[in-house]
C-alpha atoms as a PDB file:
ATOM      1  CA  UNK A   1      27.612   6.408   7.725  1.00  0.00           C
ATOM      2  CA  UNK A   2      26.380   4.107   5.224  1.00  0.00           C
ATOM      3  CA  UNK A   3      23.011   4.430   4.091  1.00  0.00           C
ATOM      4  CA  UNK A   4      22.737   8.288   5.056  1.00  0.00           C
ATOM      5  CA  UNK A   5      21.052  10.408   3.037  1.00  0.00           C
ATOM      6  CA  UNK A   6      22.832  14.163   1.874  1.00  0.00           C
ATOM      7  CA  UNK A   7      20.859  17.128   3.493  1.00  0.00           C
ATOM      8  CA  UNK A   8      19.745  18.452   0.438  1.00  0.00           C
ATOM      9  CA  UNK A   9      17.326  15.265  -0.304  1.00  0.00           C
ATOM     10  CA  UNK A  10      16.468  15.201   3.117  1.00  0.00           C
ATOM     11  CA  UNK A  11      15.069  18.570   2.864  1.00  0.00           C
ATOM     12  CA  UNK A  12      13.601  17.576  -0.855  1.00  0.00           C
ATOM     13  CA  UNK A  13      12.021  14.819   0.842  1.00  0.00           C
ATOM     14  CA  UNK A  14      10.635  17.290   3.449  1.00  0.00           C
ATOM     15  CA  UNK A  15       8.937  19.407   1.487  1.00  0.00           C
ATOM     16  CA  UNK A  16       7.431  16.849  -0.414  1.00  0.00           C
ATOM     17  CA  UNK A  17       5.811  15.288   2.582  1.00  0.00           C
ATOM     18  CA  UNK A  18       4.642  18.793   3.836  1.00  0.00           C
ATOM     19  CA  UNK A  19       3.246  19.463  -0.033  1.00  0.00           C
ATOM     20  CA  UNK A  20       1.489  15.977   0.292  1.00  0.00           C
ATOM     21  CA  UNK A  21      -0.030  16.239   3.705  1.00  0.00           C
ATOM     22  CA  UNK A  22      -1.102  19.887   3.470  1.00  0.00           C
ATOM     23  CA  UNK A  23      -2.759  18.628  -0.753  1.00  0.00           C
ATOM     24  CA  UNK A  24      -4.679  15.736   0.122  1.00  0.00           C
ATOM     25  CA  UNK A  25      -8.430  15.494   0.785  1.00  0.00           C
ATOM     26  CA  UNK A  26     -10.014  15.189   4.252  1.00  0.00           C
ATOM     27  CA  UNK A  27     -13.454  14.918   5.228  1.00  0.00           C
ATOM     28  CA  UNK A  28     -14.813  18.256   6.889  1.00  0.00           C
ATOM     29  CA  UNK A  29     -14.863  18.086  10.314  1.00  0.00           C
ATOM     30  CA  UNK A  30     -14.419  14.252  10.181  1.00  0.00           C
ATOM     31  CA  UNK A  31     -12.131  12.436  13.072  1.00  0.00           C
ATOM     32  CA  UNK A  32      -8.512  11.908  12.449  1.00  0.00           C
ATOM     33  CA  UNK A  33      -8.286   9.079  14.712  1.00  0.00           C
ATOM     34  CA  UNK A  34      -5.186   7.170  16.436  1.00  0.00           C
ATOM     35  CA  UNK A  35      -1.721   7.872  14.485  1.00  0.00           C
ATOM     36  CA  UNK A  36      -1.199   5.135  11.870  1.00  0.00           C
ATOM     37  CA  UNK A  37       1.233   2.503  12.669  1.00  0.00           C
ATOM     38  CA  UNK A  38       4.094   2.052  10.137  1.00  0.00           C
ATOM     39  CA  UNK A  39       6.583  -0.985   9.460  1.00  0.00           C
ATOM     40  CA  UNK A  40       8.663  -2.177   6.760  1.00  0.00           C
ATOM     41  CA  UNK A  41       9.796  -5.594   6.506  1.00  0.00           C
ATOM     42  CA  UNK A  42      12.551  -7.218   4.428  1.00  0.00           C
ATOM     43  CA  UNK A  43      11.321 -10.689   3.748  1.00  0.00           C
ATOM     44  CA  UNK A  44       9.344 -13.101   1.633  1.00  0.00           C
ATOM     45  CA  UNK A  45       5.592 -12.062   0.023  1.00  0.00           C
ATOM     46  CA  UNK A  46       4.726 -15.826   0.828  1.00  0.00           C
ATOM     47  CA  UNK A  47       5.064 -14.803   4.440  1.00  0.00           C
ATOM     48  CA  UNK A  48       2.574 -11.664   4.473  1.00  0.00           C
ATOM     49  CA  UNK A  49      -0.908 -12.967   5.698  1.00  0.00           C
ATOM     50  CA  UNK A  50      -2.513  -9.157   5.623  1.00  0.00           C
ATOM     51  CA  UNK A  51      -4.385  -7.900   2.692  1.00  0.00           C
ATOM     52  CA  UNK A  52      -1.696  -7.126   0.418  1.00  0.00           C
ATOM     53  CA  UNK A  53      -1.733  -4.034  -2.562  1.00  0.00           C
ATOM     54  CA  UNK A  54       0.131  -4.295  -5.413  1.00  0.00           C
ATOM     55  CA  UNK A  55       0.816  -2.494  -8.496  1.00  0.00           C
ATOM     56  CA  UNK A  56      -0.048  -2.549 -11.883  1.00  0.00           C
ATOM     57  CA  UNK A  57       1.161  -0.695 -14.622  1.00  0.00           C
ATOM     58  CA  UNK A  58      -0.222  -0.138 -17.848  1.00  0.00           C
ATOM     59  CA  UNK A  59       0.265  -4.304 -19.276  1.00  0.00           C
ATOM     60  CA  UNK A  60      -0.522  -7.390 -21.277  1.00  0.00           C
ATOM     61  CA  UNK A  61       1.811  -9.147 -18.722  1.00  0.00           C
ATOM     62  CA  UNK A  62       2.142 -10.148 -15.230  1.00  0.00           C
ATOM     63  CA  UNK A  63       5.740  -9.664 -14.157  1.00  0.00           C
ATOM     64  CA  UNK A  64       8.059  -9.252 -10.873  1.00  0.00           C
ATOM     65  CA  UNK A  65       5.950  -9.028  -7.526  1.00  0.00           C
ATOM     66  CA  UNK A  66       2.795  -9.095  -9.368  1.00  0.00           C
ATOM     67  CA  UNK A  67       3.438 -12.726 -11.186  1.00  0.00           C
ATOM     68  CA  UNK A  68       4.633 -13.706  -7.513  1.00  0.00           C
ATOM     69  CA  UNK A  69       1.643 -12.467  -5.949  1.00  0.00           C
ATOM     70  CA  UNK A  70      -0.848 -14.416  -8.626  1.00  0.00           C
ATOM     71  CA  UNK A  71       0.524 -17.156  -7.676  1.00  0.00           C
ATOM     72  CA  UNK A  72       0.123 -17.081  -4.498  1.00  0.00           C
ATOM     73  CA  UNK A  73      -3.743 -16.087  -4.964  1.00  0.00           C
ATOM     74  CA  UNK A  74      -3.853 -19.201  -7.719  1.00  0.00           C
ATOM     75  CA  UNK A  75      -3.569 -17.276 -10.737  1.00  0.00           C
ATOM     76  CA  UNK A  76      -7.012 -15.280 -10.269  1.00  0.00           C
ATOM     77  CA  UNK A  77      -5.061 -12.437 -11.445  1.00  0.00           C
ATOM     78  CA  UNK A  78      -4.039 -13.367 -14.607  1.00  0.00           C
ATOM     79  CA  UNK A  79      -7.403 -15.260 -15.325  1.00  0.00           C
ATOM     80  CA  UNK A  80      -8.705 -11.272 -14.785  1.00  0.00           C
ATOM     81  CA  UNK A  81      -5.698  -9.619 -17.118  1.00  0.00           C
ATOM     82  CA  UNK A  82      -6.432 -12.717 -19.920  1.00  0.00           C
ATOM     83  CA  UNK A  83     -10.537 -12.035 -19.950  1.00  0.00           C
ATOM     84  CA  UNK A  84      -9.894  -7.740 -20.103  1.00  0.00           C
ATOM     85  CA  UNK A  85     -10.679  -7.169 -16.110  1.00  0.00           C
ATOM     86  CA  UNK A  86      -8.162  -5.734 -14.710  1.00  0.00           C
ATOM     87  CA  UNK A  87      -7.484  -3.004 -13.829  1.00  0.00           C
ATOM     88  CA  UNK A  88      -4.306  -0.561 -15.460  1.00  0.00           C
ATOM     89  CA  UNK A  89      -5.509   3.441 -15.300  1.00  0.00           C
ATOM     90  CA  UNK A  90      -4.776   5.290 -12.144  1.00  0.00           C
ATOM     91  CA  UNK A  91      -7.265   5.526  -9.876  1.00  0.00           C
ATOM     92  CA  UNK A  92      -8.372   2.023 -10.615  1.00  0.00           C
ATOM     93  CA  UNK A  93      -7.943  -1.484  -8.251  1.00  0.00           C
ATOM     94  CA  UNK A  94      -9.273  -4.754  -7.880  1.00  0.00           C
ATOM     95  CA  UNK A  95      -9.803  -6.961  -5.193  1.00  0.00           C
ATOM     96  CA  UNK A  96      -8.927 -10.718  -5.496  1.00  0.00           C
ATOM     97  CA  UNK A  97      -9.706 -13.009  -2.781  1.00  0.00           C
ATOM     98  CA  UNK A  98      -7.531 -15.710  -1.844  1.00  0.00           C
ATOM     99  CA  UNK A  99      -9.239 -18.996  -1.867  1.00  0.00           C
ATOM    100  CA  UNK A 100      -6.308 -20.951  -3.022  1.00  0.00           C
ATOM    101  CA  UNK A 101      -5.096 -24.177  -0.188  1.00  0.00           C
ATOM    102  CA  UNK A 102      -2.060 -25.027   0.763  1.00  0.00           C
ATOM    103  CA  UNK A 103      -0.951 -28.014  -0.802  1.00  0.00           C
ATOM    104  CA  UNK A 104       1.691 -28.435   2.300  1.00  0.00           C
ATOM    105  CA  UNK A 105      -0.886 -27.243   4.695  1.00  0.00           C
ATOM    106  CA  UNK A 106      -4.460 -26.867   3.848  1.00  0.00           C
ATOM    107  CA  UNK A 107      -5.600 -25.996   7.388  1.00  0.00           C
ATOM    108  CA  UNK A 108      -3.731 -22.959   7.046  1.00  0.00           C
ATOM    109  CA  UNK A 109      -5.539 -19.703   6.457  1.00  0.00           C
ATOM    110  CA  UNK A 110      -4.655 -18.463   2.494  1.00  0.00           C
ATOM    111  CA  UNK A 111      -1.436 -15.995   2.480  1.00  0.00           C
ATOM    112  CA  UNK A 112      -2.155 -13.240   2.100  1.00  0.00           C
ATOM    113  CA  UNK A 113      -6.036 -13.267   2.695  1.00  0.00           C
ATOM    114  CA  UNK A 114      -6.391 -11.140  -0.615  1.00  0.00           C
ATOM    115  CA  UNK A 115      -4.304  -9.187  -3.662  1.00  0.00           C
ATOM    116  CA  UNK A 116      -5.337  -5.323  -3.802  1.00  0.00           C
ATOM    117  CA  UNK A 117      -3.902  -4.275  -7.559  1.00  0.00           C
ATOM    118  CA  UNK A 118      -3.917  -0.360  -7.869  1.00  0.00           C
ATOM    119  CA  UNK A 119      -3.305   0.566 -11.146  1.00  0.00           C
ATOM    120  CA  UNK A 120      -0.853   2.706 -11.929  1.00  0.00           C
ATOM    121  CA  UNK A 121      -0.983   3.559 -15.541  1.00  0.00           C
ATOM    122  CA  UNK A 122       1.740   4.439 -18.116  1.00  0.00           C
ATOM    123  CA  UNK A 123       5.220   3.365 -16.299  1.00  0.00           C
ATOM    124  CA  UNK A 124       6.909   6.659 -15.836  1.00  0.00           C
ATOM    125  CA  UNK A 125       4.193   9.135 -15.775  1.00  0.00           C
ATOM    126  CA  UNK A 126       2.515   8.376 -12.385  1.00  0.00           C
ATOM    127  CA  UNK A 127       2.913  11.136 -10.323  1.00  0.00           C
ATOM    128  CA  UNK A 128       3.022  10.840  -6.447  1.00  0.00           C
ATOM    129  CA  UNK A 129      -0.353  12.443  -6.192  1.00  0.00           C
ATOM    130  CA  UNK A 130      -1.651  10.006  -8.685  1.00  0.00           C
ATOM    131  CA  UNK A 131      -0.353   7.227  -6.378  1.00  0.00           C
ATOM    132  CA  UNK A 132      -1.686   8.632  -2.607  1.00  0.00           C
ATOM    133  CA  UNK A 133      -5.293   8.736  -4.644  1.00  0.00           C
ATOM    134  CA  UNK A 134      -4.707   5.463  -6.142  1.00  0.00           C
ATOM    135  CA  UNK A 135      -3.855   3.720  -2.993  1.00  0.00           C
ATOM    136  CA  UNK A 136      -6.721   5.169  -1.039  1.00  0.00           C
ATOM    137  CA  UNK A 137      -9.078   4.722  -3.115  1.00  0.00           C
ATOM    138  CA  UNK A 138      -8.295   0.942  -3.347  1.00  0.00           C
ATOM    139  CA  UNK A 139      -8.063   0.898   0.803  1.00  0.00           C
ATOM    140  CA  UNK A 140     -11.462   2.718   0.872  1.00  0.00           C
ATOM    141  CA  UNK A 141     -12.406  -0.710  -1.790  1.00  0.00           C
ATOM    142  CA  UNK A 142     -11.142  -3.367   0.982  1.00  0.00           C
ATOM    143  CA  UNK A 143     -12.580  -1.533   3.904  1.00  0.00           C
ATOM    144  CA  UNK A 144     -15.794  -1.697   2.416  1.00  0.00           C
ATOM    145  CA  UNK A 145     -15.271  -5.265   2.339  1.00  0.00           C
ATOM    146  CA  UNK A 146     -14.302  -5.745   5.728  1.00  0.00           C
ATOM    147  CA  UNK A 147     -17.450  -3.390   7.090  1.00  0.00           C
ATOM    148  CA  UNK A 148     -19.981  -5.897   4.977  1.00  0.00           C
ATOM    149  CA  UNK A 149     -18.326  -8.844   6.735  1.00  0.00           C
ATOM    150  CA  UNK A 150     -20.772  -9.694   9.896  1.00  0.00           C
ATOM    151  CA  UNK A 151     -17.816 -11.301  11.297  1.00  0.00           C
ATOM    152  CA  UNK A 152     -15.085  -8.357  10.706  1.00  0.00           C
ATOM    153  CA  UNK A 153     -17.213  -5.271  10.408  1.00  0.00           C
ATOM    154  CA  UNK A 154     -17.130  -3.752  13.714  1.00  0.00           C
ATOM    155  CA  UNK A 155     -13.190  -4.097  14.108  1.00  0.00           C
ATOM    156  CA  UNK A 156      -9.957  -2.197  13.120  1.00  0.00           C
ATOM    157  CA  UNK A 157      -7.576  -3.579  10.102  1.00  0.00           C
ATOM    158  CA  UNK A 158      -3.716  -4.237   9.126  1.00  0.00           C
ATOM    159  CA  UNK A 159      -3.070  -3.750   5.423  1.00  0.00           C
ATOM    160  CA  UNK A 160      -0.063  -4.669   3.799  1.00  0.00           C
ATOM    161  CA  UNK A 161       1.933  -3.288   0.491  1.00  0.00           C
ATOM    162  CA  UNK A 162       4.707  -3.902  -1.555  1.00  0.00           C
ATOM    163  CA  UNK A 163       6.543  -0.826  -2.771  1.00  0.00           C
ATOM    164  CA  UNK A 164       4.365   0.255  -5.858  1.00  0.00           C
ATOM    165  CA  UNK A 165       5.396   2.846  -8.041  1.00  0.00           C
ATOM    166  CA  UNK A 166       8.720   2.627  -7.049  1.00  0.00           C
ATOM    167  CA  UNK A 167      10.128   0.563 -10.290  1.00  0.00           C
ATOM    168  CA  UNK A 168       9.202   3.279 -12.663  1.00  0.00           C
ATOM    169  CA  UNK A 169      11.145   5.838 -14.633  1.00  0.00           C
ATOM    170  CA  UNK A 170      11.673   8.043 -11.923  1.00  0.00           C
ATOM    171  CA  UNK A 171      10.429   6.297  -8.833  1.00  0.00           C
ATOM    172  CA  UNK A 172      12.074   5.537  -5.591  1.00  0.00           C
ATOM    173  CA  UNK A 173      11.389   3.106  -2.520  1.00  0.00           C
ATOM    174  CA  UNK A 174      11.447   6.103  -0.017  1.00  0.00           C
ATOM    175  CA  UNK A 175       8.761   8.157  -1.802  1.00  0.00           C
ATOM    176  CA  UNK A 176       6.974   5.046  -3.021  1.00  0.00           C
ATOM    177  CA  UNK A 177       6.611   4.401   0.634  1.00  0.00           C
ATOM    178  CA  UNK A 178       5.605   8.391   1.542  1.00  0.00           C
ATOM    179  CA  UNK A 179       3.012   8.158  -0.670  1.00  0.00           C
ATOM    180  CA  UNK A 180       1.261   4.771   0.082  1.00  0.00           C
ATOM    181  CA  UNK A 181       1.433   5.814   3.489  1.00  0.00           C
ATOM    182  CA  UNK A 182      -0.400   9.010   3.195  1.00  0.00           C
ATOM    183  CA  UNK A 183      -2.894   7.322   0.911  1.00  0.00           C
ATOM    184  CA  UNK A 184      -3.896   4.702   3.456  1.00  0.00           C
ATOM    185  CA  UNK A 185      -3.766   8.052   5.952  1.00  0.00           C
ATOM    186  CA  UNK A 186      -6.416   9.731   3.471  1.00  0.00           C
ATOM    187  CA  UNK A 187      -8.419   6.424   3.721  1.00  0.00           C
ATOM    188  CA  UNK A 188      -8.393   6.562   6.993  1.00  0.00           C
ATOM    189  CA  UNK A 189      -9.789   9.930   7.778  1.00  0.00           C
ATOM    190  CA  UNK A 190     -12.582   9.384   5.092  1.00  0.00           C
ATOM    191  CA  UNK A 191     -13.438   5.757   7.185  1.00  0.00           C
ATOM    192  CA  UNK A 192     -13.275   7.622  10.692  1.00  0.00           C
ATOM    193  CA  UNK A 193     -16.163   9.988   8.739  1.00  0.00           C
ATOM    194  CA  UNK A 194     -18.515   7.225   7.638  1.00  0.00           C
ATOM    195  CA  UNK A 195     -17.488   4.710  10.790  1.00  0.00           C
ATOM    196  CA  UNK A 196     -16.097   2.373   8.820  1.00  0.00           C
ATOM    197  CA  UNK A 197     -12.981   0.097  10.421  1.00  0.00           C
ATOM    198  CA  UNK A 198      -9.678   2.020   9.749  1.00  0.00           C
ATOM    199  CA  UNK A 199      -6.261   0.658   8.989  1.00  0.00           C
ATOM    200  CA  UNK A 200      -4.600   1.258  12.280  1.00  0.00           C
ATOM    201  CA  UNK A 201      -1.464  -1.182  10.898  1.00  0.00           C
ATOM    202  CA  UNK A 202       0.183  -0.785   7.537  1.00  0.00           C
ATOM    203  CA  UNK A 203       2.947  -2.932   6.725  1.00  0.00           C
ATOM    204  CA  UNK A 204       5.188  -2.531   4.037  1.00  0.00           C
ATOM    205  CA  UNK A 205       7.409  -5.535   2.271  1.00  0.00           C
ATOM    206  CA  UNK A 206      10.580  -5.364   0.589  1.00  0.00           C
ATOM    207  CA  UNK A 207      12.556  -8.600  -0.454  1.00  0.00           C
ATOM    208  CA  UNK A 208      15.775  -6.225  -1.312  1.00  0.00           C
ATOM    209  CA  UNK A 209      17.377  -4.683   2.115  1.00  0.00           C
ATOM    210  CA  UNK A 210      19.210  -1.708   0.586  1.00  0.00           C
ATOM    211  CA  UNK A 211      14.989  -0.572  -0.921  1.00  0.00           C
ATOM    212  CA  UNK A 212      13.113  -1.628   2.367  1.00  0.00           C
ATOM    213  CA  UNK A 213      16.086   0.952   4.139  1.00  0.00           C
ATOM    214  CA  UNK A 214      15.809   3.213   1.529  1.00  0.00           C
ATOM    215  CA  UNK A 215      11.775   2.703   2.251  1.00  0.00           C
ATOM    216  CA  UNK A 216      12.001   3.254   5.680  1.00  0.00           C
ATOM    217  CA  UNK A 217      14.466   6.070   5.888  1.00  0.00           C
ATOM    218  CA  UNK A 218      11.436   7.671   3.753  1.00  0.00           C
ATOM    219  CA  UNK A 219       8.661   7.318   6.229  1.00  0.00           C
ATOM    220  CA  UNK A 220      10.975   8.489   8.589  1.00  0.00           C
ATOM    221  CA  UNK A 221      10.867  11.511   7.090  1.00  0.00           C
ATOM    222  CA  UNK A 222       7.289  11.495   7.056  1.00  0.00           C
ATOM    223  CA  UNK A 223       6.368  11.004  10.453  1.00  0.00           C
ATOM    224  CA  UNK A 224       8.836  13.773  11.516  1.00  0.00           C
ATOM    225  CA  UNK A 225       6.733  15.959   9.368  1.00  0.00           C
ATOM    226  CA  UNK A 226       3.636  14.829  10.523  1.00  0.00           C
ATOM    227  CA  UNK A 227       3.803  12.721  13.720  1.00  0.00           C
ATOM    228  CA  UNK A 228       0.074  13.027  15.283  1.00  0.00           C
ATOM    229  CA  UNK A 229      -0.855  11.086  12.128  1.00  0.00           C
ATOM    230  CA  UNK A 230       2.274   8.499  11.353  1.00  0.00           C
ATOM    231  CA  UNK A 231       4.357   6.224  14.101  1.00  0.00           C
ATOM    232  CA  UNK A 232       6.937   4.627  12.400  1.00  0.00           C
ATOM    233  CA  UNK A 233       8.546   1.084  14.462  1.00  0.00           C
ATOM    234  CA  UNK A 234      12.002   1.827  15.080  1.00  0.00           C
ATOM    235  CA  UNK A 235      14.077  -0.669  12.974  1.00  0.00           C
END
């Protein structure tokens, strides 16, 4: 059928997602809380109201999603990239607030509430272990955020991404999506530690159908491997 996937990168995919879940860090004898909630949508970036992470790789220039998403956050992005402060290595993010009104509807609530950039260094050398830290280090960033907030501290969160690290040399939607997925996963069990909110929803957002399939065919695979921790929605 169209879309299928041989068996051999099934299985690839398989042990990849195994190698992942049984590499990454968790805290000693910490919680592992509810099974995270997975979705993928094919639509618009204007539409996402979430938190939303985005990529950077090593660049004087704001391009694709990311020059879409600055604009949507009124250009505090590239005011950051123009003055040297943003961030580029692995490893590193930034959190921009949305403040900016909607000149067809200021009464509505900024979309999305902020831009997460993870950066992702040199375009083609990020490895998918570079990318799981990257990501939850940057969700650990936002929690902390949301657990300062008197008004949003003692409750759960939904985070949203776009497919980073997929556009490189060598990069794919499905284990683009593997990867942010067990890095907000890491997050997760590090926040259940501390008692910190957790992401309990993480959405992911693909304007291209035949990626956002590819995307979801990918955490498929992922909660199969591991499904006390992932629960993927069913279309």
């Amino acid at each position: 059928p169209r879309g299928a996937r041989p068996a051999a990168a099934r299985a690839e995919a398989t042990r990849s997602v195994v190698g992942l879940a049984a590499a990454g860090p968790e805290a000693p004898g910490g919680p592992r809380g509810a099974a995270l909630r997975l979705s993928v949508v094919n639509g618009n970036l204007a539409f996402v109201r979430q938190p939303l992470l985005v990529g950077h790789y090593r660049s004087m220039m704001l391009t694709g999603t990311e020059k879409a998403v600055n604009r949507l956050v009124g250009g505090a992005m590239q005011a950051a990239l123009d003055a040297g402060l943003y961030p580029d290595l692995a490893g590193t993010h930034q959190v921009f607030v949305n403040t900016r009104a909607d000149p067809d509807n200021p009464w509505r609530p900024p979309r999305p509430v902020a831009a997460v950039v993870v950066g992702l260094g040199e375009e083609g050398k990020l490895t998918e272990q570079q990318l799981v830290a990257s990501v939850r280090q940057a969700t650990l960033a936002w929690a902390q955020r949301v657990a300062e907030d008197p008004q949003q501290g003692g409750f759960d969160m939904e985070l949203a991404a776009t497919l980073l690290g997929s556009g490189g040399v060598g990069g794919s939607p499905s284990a683009a999506a593997r990867a942010i997925a067990q890095g907000v996963r890491e997050a997760n069990e590090r926040l259940a530690a501390n008692g910190w909110p957790q992401v309990r929803h993480l959405t992911l957002v693909e304007l291209y159908l035949e990626r956002a399939s590819d995307a979801w065919r990918g955490l498929q695979v992922l909660a199969v491997a591991s499904p006390e921790r992932f629960e993927v929605a069913p279309t």
